[in-house]
C-alpha atoms as a PDB file:
ATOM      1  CA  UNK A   1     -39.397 -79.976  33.956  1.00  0.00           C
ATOM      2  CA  UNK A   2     -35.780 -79.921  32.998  1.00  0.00           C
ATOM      3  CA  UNK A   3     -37.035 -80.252  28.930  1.00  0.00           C
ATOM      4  CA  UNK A   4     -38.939 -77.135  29.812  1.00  0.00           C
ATOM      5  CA  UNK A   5     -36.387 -75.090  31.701  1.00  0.00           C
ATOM      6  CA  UNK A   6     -34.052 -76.017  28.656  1.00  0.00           C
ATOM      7  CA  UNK A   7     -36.904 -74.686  25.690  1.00  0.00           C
ATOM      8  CA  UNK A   8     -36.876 -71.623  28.385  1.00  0.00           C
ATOM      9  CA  UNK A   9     -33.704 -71.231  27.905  1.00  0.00           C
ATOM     10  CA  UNK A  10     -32.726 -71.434  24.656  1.00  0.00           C
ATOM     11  CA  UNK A  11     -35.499 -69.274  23.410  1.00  0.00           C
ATOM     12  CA  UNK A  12     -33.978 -66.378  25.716  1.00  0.00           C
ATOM     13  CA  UNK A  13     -30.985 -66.575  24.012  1.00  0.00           C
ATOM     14  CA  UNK A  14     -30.351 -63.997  21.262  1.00  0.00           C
ATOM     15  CA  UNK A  15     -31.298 -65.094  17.692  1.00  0.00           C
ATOM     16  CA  UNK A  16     -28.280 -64.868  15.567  1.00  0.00           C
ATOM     17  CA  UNK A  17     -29.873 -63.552  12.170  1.00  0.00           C
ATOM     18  CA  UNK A  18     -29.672 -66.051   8.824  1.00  0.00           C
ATOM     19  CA  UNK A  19     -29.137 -63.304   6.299  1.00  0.00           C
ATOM     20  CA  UNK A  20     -26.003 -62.329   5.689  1.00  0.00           C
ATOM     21  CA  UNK A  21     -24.588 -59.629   4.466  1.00  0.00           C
ATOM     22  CA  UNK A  22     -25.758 -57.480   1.371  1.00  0.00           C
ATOM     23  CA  UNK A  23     -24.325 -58.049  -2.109  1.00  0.00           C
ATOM     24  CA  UNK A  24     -23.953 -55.809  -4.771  1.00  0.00           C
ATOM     25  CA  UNK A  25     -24.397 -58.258  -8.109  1.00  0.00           C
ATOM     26  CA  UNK A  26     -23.720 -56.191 -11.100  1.00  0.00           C
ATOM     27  CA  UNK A  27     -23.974 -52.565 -12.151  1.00  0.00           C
ATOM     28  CA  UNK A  28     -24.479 -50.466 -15.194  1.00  0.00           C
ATOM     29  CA  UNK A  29     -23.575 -46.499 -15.724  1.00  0.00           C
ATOM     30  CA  UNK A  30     -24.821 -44.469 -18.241  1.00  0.00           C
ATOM     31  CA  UNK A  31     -24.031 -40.769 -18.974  1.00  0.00           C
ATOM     32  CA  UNK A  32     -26.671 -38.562 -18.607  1.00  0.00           C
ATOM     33  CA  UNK A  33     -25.153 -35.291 -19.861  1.00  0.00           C
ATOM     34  CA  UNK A  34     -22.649 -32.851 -18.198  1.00  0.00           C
ATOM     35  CA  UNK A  35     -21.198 -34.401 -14.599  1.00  0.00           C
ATOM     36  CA  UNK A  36     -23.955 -36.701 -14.272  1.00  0.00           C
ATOM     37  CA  UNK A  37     -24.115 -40.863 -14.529  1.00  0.00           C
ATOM     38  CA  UNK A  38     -27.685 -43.130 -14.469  1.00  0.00           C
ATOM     39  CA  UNK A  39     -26.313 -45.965 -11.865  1.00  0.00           C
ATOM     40  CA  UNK A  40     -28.693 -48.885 -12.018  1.00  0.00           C
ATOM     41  CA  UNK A  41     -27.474 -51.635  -9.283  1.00  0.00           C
ATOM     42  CA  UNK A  42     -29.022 -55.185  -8.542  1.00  0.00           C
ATOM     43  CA  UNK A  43     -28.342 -55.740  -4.647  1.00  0.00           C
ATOM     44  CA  UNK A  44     -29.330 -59.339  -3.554  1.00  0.00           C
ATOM     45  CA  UNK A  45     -30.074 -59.687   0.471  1.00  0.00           C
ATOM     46  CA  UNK A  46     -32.100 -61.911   2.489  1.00  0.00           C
ATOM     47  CA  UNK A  47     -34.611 -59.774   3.545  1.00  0.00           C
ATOM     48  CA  UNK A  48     -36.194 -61.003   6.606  1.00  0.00           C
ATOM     49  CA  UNK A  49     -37.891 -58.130   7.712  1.00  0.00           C
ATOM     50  CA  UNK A  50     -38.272 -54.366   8.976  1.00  0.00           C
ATOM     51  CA  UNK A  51     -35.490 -54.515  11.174  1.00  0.00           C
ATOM     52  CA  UNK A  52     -32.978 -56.819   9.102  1.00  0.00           C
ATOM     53  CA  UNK A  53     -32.734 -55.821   5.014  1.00  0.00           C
ATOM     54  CA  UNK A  54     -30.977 -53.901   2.371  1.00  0.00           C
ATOM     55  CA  UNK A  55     -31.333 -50.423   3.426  1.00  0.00           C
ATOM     56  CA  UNK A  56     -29.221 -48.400   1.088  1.00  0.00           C
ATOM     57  CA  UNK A  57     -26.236 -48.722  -1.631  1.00  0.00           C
ATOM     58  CA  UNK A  58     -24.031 -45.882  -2.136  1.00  0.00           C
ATOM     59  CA  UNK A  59     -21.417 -44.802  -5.041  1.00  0.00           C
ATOM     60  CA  UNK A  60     -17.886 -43.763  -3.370  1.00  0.00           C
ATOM     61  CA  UNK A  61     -14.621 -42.163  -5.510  1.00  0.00           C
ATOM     62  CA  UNK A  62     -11.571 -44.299  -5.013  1.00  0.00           C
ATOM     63  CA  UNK A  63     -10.516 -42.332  -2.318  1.00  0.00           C
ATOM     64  CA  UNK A  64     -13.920 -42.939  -0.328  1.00  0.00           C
ATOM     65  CA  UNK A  65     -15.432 -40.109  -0.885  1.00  0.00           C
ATOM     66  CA  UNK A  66     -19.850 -40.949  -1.064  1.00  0.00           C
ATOM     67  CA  UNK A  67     -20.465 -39.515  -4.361  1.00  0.00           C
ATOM     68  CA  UNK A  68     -24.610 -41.023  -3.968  1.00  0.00           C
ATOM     69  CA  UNK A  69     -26.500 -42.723  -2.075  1.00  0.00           C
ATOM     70  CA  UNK A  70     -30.012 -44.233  -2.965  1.00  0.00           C
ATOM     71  CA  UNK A  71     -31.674 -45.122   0.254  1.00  0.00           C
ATOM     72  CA  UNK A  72     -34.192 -48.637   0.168  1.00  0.00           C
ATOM     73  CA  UNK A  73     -37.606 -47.848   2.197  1.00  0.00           C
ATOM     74  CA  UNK A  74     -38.925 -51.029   2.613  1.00  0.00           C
ATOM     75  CA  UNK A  75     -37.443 -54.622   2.684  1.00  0.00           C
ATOM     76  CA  UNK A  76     -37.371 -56.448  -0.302  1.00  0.00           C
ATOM     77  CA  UNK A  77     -38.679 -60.095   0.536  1.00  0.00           C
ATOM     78  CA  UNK A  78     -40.190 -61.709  -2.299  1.00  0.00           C
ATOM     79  CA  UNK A  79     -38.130 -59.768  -4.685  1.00  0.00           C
ATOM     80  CA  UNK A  80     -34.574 -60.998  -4.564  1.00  0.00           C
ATOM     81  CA  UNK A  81     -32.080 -60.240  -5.971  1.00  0.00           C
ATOM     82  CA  UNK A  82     -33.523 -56.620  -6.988  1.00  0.00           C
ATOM     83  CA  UNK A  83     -32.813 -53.748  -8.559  1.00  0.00           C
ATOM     84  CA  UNK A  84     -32.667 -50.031  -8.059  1.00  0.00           C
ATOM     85  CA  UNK A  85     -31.726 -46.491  -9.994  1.00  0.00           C
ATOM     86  CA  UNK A  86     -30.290 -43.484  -9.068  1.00  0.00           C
ATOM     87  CA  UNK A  87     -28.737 -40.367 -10.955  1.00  0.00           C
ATOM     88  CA  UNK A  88     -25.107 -39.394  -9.712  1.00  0.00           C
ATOM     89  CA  UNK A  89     -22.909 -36.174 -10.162  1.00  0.00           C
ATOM     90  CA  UNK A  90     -19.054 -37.460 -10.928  1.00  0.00           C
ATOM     91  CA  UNK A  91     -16.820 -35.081 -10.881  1.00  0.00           C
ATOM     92  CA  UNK A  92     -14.649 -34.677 -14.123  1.00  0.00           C
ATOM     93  CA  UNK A  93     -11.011 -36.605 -12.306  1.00  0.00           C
ATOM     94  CA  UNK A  94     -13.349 -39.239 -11.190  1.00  0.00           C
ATOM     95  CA  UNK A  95     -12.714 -42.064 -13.616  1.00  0.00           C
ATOM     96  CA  UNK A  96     -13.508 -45.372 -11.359  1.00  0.00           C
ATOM     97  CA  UNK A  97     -16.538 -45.604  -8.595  1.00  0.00           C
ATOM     98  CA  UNK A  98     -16.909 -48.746  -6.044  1.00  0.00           C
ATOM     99  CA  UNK A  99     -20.821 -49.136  -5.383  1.00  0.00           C
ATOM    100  CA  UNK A 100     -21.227 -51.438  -2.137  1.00  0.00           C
ATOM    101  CA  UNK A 101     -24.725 -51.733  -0.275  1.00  0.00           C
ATOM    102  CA  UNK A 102     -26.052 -51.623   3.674  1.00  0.00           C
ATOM    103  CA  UNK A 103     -28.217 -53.892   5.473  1.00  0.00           C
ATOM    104  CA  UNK A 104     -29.197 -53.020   8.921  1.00  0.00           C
ATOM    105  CA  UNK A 105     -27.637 -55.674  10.901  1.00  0.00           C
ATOM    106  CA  UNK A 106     -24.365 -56.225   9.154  1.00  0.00           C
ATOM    107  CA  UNK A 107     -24.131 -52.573   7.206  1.00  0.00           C
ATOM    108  CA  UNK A 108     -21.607 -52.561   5.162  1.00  0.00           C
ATOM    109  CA  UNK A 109     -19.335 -55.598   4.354  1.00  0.00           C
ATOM    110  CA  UNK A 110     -20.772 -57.695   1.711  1.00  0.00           C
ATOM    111  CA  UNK A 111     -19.634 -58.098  -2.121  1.00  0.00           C
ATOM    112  CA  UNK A 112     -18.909 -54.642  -3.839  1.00  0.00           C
ATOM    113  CA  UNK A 113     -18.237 -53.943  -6.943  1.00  0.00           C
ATOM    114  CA  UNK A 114     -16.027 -51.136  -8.889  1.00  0.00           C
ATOM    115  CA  UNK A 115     -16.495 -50.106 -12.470  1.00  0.00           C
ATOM    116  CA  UNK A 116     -14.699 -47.944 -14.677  1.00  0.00           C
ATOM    117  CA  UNK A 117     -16.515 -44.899 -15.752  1.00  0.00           C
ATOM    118  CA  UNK A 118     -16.206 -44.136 -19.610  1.00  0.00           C
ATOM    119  CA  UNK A 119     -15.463 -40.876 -19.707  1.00  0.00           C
ATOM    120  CA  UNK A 120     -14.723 -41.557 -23.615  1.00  0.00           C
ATOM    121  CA  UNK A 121     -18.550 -40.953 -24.425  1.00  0.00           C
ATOM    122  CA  UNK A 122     -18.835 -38.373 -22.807  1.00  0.00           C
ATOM    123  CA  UNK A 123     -16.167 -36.396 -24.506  1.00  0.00           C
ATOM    124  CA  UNK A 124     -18.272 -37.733 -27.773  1.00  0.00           C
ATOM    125  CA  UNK A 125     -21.380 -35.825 -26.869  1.00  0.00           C
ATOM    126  CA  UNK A 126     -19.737 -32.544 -25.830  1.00  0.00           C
END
């Protein structure tokens, strides 16, 4: 009886999730023409299902400003770490971004990652 009161017990307590928090890994830019920038970012999260995964990853200006945002529909389970594209406007003072992703238990918090934009190529192709 006690055993069973115990199992009772413990399974009534919350479940503290194993995933932790969303990562971005690495990040490329490419310039697209005029104010815009092809982001493609590889986010790695331990999916565990519809109500704990990787929901979004967003491009901010230094001063915190969300730039873009690409939002993630479904959890990514058996594809980890993955990765995602999105096309960005940056305006012309804008030389550094800091890309950071969301999960829907922790938000945001895990590894982000800034990178220099090269706005050297694009004064090439104008």
């Amino acid at each position: 009886m006690r055993n069973a009161l115990l199992s009772l017990l413990i399974l009534s307590l919350p479940i503290t999730s194993l995933a932790g928090e969303a990562d971005v890994l690495s990040a490329e830019v490419e310039y697209v023409g005029g104010d815009l920038y092809r982001f493609k970012v590889t986010v790695q999260h331990t999916d565990e299902d519809w109500n704990h995964f990787a929901k979004a990853w967003e491009v901010l200006s230094p001063d915190g400003i969300k730039l873009g945002a690409r939002i993630l529909q479904h959890p990514h389970i058996n594809e980890q770490p993955f990765t995602r594209s999105m096309t960005v406007t940056i305006p012309k003072e804008v030389n550094k971004v800091t890309i950071r992703a969301y999960d829907l238990i922790h938000e945001f918090g895990g590894k982000e990652l800034t990178i220099d934009i090269n706005k050297d190529k694009q004064d090439d192709i104008n």
